[in-house]
N, C-alpha and C. Protein backbone atom coordinates (compact mmCIF):
# COMPACT_ATOMS: atom_id res chain seq x y z
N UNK A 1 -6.41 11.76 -2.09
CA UNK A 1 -5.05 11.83 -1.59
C UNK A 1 -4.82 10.80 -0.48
N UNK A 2 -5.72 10.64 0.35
CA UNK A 2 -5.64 9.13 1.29
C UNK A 2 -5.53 8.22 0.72
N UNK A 3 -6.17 7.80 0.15
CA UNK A 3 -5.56 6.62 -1.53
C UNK A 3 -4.30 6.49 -1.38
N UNK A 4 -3.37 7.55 -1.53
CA UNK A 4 -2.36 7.32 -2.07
C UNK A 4 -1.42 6.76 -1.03
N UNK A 5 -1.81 6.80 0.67
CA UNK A 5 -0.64 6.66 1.42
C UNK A 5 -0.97 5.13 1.73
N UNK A 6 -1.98 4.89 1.37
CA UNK A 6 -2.77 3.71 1.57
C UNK A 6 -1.83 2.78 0.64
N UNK A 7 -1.82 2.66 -0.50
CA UNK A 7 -1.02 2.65 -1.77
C UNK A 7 0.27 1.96 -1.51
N UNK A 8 0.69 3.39 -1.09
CA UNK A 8 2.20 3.74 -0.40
C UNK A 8 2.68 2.65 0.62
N UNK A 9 2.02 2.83 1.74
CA UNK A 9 1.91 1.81 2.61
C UNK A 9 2.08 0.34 2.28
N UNK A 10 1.13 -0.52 1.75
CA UNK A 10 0.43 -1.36 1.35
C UNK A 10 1.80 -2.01 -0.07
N UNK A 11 2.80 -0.86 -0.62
CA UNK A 11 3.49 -1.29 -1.86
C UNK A 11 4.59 -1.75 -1.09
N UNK A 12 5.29 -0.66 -0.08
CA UNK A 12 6.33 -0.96 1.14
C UNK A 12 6.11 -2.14 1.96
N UNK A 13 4.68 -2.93 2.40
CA UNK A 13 4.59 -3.71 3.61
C UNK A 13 3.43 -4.30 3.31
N UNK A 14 3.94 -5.28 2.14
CA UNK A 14 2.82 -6.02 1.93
C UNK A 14 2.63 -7.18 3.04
N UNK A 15 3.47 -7.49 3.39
CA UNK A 15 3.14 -8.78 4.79
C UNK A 15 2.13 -8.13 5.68
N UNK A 16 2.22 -6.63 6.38
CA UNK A 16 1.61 -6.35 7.11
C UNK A 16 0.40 -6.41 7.21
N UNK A 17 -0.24 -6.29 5.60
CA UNK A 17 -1.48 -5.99 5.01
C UNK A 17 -2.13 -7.98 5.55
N UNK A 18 -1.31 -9.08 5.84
CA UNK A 18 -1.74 -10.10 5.93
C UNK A 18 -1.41 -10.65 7.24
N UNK A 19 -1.23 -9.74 7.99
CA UNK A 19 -1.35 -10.09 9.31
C UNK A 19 -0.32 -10.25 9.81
N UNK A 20 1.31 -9.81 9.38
CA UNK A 20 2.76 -9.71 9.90
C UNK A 20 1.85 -8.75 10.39
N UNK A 21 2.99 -8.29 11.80
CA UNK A 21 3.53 -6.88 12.44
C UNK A 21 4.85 -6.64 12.56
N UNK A 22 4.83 -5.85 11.25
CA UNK A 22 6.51 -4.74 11.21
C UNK A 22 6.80 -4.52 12.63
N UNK A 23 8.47 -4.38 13.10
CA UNK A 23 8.67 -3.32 13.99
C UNK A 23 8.53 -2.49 13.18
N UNK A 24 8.48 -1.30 14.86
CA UNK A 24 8.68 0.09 14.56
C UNK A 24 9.81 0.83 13.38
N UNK A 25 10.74 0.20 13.85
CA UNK A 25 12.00 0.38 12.77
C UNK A 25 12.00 -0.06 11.28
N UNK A 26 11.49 -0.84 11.54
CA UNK A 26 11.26 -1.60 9.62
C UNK A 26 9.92 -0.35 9.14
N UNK A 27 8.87 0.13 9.46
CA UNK A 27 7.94 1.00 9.55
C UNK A 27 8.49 1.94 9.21
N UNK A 28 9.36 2.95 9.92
CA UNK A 28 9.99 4.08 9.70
C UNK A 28 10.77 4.24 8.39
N UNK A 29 11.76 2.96 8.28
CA UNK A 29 12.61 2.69 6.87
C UNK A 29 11.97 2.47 6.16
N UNK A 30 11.02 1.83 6.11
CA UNK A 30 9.74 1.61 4.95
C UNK A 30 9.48 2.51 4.45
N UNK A 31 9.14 3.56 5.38
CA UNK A 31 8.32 4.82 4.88
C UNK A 31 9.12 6.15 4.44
N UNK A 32 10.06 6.00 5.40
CA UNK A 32 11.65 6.79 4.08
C UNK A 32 11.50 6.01 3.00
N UNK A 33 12.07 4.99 2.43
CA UNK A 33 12.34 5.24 1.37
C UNK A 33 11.32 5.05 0.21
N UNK A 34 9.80 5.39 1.02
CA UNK A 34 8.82 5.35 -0.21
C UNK A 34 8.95 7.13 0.00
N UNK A 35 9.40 7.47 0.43
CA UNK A 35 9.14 9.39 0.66
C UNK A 35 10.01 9.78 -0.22
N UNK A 36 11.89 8.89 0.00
CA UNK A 36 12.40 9.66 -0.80
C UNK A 36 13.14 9.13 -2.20
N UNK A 37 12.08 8.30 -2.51
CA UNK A 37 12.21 7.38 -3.43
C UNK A 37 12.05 8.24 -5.00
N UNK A 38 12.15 7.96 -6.03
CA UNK A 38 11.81 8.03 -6.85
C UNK A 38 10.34 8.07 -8.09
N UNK A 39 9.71 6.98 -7.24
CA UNK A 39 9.04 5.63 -7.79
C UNK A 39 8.38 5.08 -7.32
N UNK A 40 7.24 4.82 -7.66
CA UNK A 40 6.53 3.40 -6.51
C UNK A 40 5.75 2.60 -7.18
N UNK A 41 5.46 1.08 -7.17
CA UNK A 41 4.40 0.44 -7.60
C UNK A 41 3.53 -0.38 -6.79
N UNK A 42 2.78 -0.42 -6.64
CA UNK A 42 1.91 -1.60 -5.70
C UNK A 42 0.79 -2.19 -6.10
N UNK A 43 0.70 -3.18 -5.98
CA UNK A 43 -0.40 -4.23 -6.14
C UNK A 43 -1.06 -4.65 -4.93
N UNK A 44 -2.68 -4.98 -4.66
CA UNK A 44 -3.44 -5.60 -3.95
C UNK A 44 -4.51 -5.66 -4.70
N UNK A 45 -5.36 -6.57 -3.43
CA UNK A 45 -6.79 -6.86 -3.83
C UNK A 45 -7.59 -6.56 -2.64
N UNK A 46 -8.48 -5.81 -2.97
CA UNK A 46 -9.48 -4.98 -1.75
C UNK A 46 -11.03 -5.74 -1.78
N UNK A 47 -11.03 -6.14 -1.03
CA UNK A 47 -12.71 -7.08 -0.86
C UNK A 47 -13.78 -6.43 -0.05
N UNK A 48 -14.89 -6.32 -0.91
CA UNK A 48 -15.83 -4.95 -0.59
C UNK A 48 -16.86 -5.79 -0.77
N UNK A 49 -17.53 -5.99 0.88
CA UNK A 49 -18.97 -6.53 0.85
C UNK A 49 -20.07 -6.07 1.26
N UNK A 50 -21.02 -6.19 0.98
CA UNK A 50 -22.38 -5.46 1.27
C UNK A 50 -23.43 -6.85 1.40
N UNK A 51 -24.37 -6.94 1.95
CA UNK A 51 -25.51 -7.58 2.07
C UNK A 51 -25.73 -8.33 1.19
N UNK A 52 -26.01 -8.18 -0.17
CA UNK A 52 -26.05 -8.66 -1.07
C UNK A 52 -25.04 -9.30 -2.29
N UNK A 53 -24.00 -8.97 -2.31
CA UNK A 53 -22.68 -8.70 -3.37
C UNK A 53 -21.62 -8.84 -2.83
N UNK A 54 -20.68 -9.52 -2.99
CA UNK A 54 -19.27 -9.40 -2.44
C UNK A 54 -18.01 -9.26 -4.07
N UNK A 55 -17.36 -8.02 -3.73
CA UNK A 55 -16.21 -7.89 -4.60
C UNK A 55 -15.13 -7.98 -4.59
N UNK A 56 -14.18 -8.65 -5.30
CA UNK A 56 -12.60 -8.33 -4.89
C UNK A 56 -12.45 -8.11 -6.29
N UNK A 57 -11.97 -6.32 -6.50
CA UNK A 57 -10.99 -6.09 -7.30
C UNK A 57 -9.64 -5.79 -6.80
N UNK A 58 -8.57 -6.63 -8.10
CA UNK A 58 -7.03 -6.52 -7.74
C UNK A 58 -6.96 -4.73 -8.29
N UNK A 59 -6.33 -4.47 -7.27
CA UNK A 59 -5.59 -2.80 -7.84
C UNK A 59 -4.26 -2.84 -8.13
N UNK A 60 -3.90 -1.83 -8.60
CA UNK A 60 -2.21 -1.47 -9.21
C UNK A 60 -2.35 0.14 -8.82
N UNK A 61 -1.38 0.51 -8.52
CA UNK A 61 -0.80 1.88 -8.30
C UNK A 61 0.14 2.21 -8.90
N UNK A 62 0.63 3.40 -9.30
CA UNK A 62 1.98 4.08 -9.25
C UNK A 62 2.38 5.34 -8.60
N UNK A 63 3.38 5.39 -8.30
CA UNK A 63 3.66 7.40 -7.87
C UNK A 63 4.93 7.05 -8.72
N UNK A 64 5.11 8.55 -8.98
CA UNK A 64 5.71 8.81 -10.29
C UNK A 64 6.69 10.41 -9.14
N UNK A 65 7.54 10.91 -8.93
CA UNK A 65 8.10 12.18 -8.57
C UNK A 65 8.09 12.90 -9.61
N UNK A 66 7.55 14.14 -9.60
CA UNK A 66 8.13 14.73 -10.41
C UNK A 66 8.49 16.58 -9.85
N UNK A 67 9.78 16.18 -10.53
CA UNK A 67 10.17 17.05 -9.43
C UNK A 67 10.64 18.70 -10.49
């Protein structure tokens, strides 16, 4: 379930994820209207390294309401 706000987050404010900083206000509206949205899709790429191995898989999300 943390996944998902991560997701959430990350579909709303993709600049942030690259080193913008939202105001507070763009943050808040962001996050209304992923709450009372419908719908969501998001794309990234998460880079996961260890000692030996380095990975970047691209992800995709959806939230779906169902109400």
């Amino acid at each position: 379930m943390k996944c998902l706000w991560v997701v959430a987050f990350l579909s709303v404010f993709p600049g942030s994820a690259l080193g913008g900083a939202p105001s507070a206000e763009s943050l808040i509206e962001g996050m209304e209207a992923t709450l009372w949205s419908d719908s969501n899709h998001g794309r990234f790429t998460m880079r996961i390294e260890t000692e030996y191995w380095t990975w970047e898989p691209d992800l995709e999300a959806w939230m779906v309401r169902q109400v």
